[in-house]
C-alpha atoms as a PDB file:
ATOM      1  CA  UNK A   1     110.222 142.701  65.137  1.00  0.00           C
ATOM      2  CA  UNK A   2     108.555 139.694  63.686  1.00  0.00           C
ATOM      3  CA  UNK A   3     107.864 136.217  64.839  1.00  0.00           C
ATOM      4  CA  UNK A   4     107.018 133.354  62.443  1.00  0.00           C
ATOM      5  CA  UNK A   5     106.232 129.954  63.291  1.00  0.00           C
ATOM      6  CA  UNK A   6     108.045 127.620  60.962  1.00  0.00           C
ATOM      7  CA  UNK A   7     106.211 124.184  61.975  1.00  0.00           C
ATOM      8  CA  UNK A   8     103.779 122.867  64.584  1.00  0.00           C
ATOM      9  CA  UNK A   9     101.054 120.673  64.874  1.00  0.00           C
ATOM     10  CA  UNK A  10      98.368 121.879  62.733  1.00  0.00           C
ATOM     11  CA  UNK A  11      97.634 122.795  59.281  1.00  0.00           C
ATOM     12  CA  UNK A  12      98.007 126.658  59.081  1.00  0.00           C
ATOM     13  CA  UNK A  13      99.908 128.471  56.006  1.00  0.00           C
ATOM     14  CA  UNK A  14      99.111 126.547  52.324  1.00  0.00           C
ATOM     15  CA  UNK A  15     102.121 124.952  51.716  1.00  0.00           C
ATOM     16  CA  UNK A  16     103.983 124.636  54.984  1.00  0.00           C
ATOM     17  CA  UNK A  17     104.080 120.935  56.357  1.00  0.00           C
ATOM     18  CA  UNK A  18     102.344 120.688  59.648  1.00  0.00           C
ATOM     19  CA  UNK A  19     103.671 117.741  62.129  1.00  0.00           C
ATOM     20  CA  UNK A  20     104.592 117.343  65.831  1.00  0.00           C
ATOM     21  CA  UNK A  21     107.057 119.643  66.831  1.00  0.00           C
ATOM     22  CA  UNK A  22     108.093 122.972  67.210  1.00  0.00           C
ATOM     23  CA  UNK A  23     109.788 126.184  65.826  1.00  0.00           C
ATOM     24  CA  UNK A  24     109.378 129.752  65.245  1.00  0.00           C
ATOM     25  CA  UNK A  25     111.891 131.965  63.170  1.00  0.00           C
ATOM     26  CA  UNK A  26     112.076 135.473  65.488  1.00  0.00           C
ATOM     27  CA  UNK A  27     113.858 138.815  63.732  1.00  0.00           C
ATOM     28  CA  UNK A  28     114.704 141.519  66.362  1.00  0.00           C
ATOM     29  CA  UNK A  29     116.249 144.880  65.371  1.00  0.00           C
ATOM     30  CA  UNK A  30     119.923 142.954  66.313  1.00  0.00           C
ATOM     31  CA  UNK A  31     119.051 139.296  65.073  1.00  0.00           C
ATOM     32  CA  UNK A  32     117.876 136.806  63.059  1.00  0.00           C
ATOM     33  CA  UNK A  33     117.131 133.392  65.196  1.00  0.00           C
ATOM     34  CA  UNK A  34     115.585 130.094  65.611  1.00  0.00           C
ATOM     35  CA  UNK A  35     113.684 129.256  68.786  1.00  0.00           C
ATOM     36  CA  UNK A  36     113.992 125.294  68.491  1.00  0.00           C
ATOM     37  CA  UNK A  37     113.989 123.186  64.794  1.00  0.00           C
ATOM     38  CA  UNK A  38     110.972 121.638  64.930  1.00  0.00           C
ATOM     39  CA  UNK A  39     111.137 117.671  63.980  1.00  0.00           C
ATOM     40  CA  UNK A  40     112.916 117.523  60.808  1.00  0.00           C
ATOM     41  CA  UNK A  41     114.375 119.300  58.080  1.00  0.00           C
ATOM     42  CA  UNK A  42     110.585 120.422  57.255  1.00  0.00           C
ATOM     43  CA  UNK A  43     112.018 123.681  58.574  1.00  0.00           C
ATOM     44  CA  UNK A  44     114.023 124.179  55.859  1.00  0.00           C
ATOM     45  CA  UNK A  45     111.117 123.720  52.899  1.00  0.00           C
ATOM     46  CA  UNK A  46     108.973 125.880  55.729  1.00  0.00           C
ATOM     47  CA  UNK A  47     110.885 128.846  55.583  1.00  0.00           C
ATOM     48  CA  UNK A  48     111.442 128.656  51.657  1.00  0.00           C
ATOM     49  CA  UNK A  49     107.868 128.477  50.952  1.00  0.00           C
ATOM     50  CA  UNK A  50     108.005 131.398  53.361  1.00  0.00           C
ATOM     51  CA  UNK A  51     110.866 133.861  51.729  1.00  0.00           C
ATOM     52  CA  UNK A  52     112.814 133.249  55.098  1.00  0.00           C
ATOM     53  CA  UNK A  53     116.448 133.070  54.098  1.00  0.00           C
ATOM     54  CA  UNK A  54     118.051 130.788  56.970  1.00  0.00           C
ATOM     55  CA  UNK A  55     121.256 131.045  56.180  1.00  0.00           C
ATOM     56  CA  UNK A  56     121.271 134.427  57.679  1.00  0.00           C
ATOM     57  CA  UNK A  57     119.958 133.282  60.937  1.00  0.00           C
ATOM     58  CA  UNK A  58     122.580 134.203  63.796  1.00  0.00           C
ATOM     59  CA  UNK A  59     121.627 133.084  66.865  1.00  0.00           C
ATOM     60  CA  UNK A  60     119.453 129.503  67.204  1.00  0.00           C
ATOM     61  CA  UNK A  61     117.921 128.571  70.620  1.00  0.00           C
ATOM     62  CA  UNK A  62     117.109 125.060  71.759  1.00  0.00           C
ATOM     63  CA  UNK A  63     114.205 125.160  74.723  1.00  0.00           C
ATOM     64  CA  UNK A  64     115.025 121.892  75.884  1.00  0.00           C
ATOM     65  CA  UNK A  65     116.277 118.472  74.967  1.00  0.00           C
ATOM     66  CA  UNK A  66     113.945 116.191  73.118  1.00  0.00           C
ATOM     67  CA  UNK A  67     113.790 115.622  69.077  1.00  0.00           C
ATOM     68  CA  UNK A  68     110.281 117.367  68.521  1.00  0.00           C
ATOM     69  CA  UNK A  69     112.489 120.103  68.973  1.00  0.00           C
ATOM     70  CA  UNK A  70     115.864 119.701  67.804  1.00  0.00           C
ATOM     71  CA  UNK A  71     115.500 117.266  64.653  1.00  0.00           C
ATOM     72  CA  UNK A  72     115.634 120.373  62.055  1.00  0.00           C
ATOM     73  CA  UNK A  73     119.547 121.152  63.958  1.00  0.00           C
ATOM     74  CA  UNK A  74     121.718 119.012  61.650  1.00  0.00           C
ATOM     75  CA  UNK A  75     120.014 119.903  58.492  1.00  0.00           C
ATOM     76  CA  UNK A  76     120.074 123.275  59.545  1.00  0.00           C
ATOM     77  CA  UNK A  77     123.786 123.083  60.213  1.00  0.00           C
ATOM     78  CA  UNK A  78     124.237 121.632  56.540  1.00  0.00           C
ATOM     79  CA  UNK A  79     123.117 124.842  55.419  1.00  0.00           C
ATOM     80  CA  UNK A  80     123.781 127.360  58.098  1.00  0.00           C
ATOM     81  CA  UNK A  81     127.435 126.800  60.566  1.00  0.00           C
ATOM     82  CA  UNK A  82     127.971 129.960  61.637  1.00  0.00           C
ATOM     83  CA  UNK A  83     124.829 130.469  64.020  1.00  0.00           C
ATOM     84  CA  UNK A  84     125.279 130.108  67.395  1.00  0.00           C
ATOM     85  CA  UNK A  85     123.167 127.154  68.855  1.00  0.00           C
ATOM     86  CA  UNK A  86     122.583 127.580  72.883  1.00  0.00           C
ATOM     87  CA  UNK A  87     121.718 124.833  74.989  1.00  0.00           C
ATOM     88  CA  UNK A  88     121.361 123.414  78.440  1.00  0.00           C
ATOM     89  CA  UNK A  89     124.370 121.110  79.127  1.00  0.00           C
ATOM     90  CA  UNK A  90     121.735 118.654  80.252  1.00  0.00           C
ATOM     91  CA  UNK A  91     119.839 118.824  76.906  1.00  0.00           C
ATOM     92  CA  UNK A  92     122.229 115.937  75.893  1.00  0.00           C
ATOM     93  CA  UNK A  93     120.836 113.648  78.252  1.00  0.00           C
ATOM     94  CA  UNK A  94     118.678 110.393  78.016  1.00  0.00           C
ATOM     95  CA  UNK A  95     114.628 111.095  77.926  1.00  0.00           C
ATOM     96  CA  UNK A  96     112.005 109.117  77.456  1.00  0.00           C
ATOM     97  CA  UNK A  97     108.693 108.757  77.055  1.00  0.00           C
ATOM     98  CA  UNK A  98     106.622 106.554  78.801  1.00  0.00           C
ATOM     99  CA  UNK A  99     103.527 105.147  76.822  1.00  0.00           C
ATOM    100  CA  UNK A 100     101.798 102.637  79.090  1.00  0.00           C
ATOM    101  CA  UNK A 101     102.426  99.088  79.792  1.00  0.00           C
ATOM    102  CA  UNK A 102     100.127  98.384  76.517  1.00  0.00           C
ATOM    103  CA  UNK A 103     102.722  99.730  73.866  1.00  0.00           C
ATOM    104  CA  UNK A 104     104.987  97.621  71.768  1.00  0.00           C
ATOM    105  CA  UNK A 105     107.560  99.700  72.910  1.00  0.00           C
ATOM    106  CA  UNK A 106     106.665 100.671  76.723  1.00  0.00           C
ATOM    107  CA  UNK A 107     109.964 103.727  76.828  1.00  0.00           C
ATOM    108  CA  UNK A 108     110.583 106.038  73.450  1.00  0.00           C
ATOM    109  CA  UNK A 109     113.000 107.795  73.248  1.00  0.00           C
ATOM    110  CA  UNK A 110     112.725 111.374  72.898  1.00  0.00           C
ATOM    111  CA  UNK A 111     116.166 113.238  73.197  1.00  0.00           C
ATOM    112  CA  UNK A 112     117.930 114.969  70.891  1.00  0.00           C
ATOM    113  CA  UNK A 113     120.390 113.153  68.108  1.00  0.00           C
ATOM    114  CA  UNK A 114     123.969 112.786  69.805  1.00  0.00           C
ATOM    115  CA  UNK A 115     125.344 113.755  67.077  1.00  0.00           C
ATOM    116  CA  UNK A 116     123.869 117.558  67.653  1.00  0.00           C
ATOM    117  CA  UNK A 117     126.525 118.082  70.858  1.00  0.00           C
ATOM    118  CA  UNK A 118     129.564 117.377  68.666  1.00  0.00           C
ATOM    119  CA  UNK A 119     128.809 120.499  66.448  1.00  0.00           C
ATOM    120  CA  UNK A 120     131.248 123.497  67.074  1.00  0.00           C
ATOM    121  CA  UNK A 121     128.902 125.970  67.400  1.00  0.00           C
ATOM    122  CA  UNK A 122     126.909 124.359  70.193  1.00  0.00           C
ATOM    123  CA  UNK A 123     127.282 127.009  73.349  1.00  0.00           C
ATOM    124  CA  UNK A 124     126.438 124.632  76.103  1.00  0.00           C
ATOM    125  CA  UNK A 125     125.148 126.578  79.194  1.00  0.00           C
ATOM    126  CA  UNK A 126     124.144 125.539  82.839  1.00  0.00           C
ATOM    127  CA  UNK A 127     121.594 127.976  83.857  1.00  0.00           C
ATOM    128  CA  UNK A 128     120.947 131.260  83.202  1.00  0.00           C
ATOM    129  CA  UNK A 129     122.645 133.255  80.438  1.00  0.00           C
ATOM    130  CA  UNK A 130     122.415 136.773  78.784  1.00  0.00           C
ATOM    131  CA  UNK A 131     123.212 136.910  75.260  1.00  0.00           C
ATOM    132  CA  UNK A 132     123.081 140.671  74.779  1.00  0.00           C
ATOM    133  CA  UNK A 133     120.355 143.417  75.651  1.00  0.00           C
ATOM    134  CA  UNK A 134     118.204 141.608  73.607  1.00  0.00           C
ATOM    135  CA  UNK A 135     117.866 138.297  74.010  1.00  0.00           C
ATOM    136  CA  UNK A 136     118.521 136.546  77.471  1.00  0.00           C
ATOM    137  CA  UNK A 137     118.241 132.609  78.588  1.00  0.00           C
ATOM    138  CA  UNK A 138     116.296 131.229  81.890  1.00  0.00           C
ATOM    139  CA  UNK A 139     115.616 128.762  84.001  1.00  0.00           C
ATOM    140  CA  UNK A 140     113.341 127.395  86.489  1.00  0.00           C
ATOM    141  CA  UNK A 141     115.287 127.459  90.086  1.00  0.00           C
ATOM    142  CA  UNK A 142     112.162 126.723  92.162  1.00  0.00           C
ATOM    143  CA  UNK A 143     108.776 125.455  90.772  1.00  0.00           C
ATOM    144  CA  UNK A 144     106.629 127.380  92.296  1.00  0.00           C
ATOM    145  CA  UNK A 145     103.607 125.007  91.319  1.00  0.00           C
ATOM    146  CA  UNK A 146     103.450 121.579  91.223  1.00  0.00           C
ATOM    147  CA  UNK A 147     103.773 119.849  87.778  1.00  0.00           C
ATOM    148  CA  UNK A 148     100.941 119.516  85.295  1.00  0.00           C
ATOM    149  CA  UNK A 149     100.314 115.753  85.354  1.00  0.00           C
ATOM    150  CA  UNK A 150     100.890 115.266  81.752  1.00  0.00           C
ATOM    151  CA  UNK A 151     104.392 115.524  82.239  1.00  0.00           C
ATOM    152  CA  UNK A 152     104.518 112.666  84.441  1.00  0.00           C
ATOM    153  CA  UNK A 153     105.669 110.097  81.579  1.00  0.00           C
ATOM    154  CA  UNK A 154     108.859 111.808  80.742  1.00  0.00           C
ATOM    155  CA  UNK A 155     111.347 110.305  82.068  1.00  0.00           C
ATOM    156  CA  UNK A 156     115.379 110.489  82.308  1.00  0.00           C
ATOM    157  CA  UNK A 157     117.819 107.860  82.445  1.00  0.00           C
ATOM    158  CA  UNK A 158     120.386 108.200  85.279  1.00  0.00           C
ATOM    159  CA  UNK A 159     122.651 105.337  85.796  1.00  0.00           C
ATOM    160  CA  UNK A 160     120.755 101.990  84.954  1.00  0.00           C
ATOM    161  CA  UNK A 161     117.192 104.076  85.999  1.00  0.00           C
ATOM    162  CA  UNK A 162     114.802 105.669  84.701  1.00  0.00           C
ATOM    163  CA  UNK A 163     113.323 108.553  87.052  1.00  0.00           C
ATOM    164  CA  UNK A 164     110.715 111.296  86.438  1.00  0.00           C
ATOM    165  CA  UNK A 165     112.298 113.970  84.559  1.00  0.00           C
ATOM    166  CA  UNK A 166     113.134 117.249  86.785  1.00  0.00           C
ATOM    167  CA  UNK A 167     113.339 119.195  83.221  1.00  0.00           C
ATOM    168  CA  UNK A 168     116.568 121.067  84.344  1.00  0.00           C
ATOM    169  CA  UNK A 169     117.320 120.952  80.619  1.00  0.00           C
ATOM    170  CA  UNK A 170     114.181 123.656  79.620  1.00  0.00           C
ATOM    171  CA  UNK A 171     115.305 127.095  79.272  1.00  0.00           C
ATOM    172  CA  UNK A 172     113.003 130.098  78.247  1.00  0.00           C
ATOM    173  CA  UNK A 173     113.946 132.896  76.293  1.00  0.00           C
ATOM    174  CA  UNK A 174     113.268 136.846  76.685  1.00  0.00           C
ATOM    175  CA  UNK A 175     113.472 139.043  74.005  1.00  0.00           C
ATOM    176  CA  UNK A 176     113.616 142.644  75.098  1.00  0.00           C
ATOM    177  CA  UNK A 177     112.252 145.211  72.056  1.00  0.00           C
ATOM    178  CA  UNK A 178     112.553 148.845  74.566  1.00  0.00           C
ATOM    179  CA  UNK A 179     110.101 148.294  77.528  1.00  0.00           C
ATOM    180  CA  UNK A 180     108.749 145.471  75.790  1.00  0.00           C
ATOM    181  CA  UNK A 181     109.364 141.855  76.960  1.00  0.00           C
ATOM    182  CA  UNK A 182     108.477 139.054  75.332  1.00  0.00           C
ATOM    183  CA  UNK A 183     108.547 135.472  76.328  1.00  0.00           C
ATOM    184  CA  UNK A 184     109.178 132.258  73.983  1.00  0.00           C
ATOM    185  CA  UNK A 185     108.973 128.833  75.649  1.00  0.00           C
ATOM    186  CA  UNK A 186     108.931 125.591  73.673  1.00  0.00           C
ATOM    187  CA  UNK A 187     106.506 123.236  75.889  1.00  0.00           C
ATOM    188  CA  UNK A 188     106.560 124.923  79.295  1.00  0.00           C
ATOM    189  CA  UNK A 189     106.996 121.568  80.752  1.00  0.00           C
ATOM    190  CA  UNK A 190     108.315 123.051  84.185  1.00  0.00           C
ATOM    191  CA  UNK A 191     104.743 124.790  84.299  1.00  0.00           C
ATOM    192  CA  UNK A 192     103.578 127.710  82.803  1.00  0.00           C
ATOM    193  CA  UNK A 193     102.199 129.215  86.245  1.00  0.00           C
ATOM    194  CA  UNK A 194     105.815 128.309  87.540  1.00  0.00           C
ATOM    195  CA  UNK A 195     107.691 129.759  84.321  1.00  0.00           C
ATOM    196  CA  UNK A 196     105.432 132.792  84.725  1.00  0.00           C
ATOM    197  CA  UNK A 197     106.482 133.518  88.525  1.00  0.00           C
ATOM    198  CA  UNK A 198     110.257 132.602  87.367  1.00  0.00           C
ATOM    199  CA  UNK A 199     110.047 135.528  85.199  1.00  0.00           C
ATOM    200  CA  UNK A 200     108.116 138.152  87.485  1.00  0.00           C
ATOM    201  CA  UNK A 201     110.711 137.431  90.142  1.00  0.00           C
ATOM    202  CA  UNK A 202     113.481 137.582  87.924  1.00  0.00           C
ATOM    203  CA  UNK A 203     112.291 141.064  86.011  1.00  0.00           C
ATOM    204  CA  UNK A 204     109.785 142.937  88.596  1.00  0.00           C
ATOM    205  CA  UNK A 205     107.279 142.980  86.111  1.00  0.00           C
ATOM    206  CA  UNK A 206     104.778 140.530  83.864  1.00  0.00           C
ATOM    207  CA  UNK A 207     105.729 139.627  80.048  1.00  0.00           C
ATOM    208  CA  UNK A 208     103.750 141.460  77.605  1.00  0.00           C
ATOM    209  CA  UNK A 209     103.199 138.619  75.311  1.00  0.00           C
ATOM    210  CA  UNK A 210     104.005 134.637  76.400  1.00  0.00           C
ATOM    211  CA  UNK A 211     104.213 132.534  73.345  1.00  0.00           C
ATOM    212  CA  UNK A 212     105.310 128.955  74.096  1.00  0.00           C
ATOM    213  CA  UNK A 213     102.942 125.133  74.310  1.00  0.00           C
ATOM    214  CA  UNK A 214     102.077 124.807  77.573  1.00  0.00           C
ATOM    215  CA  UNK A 215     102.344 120.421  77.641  1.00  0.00           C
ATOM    216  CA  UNK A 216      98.217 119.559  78.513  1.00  0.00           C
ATOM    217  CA  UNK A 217      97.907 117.441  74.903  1.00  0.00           C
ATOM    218  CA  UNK A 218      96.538 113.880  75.451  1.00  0.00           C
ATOM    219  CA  UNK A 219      95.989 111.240  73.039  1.00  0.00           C
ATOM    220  CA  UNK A 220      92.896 109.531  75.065  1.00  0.00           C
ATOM    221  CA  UNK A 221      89.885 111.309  76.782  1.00  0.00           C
ATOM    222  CA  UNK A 222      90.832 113.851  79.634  1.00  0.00           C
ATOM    223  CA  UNK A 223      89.554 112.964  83.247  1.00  0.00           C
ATOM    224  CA  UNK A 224      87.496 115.259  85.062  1.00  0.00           C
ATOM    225  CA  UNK A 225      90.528 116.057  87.704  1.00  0.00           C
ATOM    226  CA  UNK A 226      93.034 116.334  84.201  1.00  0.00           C
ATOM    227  CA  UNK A 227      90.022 118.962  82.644  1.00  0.00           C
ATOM    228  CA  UNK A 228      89.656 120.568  86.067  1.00  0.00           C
ATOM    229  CA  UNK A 229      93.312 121.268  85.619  1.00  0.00           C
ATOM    230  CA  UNK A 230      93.367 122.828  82.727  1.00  0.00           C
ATOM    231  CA  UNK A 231      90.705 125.137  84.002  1.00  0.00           C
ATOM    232  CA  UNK A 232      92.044 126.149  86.724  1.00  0.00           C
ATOM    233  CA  UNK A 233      95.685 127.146  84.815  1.00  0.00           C
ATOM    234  CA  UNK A 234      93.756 129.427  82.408  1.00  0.00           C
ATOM    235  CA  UNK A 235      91.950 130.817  85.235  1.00  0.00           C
ATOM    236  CA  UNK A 236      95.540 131.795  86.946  1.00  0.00           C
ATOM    237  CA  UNK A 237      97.009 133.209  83.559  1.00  0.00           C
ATOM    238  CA  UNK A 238      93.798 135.409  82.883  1.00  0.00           C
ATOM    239  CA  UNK A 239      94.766 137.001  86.320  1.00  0.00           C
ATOM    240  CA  UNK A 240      97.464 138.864  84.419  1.00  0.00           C
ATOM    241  CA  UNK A 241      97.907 141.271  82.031  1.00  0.00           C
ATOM    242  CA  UNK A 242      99.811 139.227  79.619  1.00  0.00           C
ATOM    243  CA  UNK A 243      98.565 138.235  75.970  1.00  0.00           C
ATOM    244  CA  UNK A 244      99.356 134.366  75.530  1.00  0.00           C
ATOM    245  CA  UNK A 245      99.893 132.899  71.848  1.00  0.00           C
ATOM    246  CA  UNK A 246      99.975 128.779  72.081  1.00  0.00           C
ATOM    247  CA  UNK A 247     100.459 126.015  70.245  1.00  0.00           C
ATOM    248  CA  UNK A 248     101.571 122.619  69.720  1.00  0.00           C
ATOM    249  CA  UNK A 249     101.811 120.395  72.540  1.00  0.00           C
ATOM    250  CA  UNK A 250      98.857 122.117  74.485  1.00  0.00           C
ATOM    251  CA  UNK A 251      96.199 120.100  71.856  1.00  0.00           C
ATOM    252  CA  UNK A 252      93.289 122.041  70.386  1.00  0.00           C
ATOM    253  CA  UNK A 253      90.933 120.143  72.910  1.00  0.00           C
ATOM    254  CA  UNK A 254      92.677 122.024  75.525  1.00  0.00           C
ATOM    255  CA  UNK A 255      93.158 125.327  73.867  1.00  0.00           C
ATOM    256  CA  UNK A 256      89.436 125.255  73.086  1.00  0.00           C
ATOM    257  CA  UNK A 257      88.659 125.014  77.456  1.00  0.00           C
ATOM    258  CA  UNK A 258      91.118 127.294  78.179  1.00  0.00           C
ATOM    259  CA  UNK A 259      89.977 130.064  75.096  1.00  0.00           C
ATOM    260  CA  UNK A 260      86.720 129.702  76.782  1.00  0.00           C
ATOM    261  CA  UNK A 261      88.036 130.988  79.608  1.00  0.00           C
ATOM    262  CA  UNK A 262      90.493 133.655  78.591  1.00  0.00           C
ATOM    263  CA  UNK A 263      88.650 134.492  75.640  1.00  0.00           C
ATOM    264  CA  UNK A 264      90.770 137.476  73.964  1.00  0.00           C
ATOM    265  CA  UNK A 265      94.067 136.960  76.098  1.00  0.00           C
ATOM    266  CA  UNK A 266      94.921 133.487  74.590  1.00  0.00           C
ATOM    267  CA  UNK A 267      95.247 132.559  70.540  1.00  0.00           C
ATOM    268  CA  UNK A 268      96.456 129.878  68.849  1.00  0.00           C
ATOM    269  CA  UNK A 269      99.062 130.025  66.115  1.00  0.00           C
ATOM    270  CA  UNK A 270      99.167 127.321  63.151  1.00  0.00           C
ATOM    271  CA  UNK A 271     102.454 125.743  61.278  1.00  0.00           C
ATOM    272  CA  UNK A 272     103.600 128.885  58.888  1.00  0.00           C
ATOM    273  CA  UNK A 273     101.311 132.033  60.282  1.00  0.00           C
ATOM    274  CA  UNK A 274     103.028 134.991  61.211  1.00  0.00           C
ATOM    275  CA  UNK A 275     102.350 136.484  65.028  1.00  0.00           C
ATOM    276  CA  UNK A 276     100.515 140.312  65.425  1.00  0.00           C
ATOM    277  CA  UNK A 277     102.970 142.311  67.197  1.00  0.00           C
ATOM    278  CA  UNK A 278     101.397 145.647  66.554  1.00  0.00           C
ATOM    279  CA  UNK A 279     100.932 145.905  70.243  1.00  0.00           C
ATOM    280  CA  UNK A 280     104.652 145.286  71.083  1.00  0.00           C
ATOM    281  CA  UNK A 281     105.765 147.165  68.302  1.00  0.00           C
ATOM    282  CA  UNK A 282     103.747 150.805  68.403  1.00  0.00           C
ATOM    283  CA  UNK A 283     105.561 153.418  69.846  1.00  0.00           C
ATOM    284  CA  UNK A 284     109.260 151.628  69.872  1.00  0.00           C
END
């Protein structure tokens, strides 16, 4: 099994273009996939500069529905039709980001390009799906914590209003190697605490590695209540057994708080570097 991050936010592998977004290239002993496309087609120079052939990808996920994530899709497609792209039916919908009543342009918008749903090998889905005995789609039922309050700007248009989004549209993916179980999220915007107790309710048992962004990036100074709460998530996910690999919408400020706290448990993985599975892989 290997698991290679094709873009993210910071500089990592020499030659790889680094930018805001998100994707990581995942072979299994069945498939070759795509957890989300990143921004652009960057992906596509990425994974050339990195011997990844991506026309032999089979299976792509999308986490959830906003262009950080999906903008690599269509160029993908150009290259690549016959993979399978799963989605949330919702992932089509209307988000935005809210950047303060100071910005030129108060709502962004962040959702995917419309053009992505008219594809033929979009597999829309509306909660939970199994794939095969490797690779299986969630989604969050129940939060079982509240929201991290950076995820209070993103918003959803329903009707003629725009309403804090409920993120229906994030799914998270398992990949089962034996009695292995990993878990890939793209910005755990439902919570990782609440993704976490999603999974242990679903499978009786912890992960035994998370990777996924984990949405606590800010672009001003952090208040003391926003820096207590990143203390106090790392302090819940050192309670568990799990190794955690993050990256980029948590924000190296953040990593750097909650490293100090989880020390070992928690790394952080740069555009182009290849994950250490030697612990999931021994003795499969």
């Amino acid at each position: 099994m290997r698991i290679i991050n094709l873009i993210e936010n910071t500089e990592g592998r020499s030659g790889c273009a680094y930018a805001h977004g998100l994707s990581f290239y995942v072979e299994t002993k069945k498939h070759r996939m795509l957890l989300d496309l990143g921004p652009s087609g960057e992906i596509l120079q990425n994974a050339q500069t990195l011997g990844i052939d991506l026309t032999k990808v089979d299976t792509v996920i999308l986490s959830h529905g906003h262009y950080d994530h999906s903008g690599g899709i269509l160029p993908f497609a150009g290259i690549n039709d016959r993979a399978l792209i799963y989605m949330q039916e919702s992932a089509v919908g209307d988000y935005f980001s809210d950047r303060g009543k100071s910005a030129p342009e108060r709502y962004e918008y962040i959702g995917i390009d419309k053009k992505i749903a008219k594809l033929p090998q979009v597999r829309f889905l509306q909660g939970d799906h199994r794939i095969d005995d490797e690779l299986e789609l969630f989604t969050i039922k129940n939060r079982s914590h509240k929201l991290p309050s950076s995820n209070k700007r993103i918003l959803v248009r329903r009707g003629d209003q725009l309403l804090c989004d409920d993120f229906v549209h994030e799914q998270f993916l398992v990949i089962s190697q034996g009695p292995k179980k990993v878990l890939m999220s793209g910005c755990a915007h439902s919570g990782i605490l609440s993704i976490m107790d999603a999974f242990c309710d679903k499978y009786g048992k912890e992960p035994d590695l998370v990777i996924s962004g984990f949405h606590l990036m800010k672009k001003t100074e952090y208040t003391s209540d926003e820096i207590r709460e990143i203390e106090e998530i790392a302090g819940e996910l050192k309670k568990y057994s799990t190794r955690f690999i993050t990256c980029h919408c948590t924000g190296i400020p953040a990593f750097d708080r909650m490293k100090a706290i989880m020390g070992d448990q928690l790394a952080y993985v740069h555009s182009g570097e290849e994950i250490d599975l030697s612990f999931i892989t021994q003795n499969l």
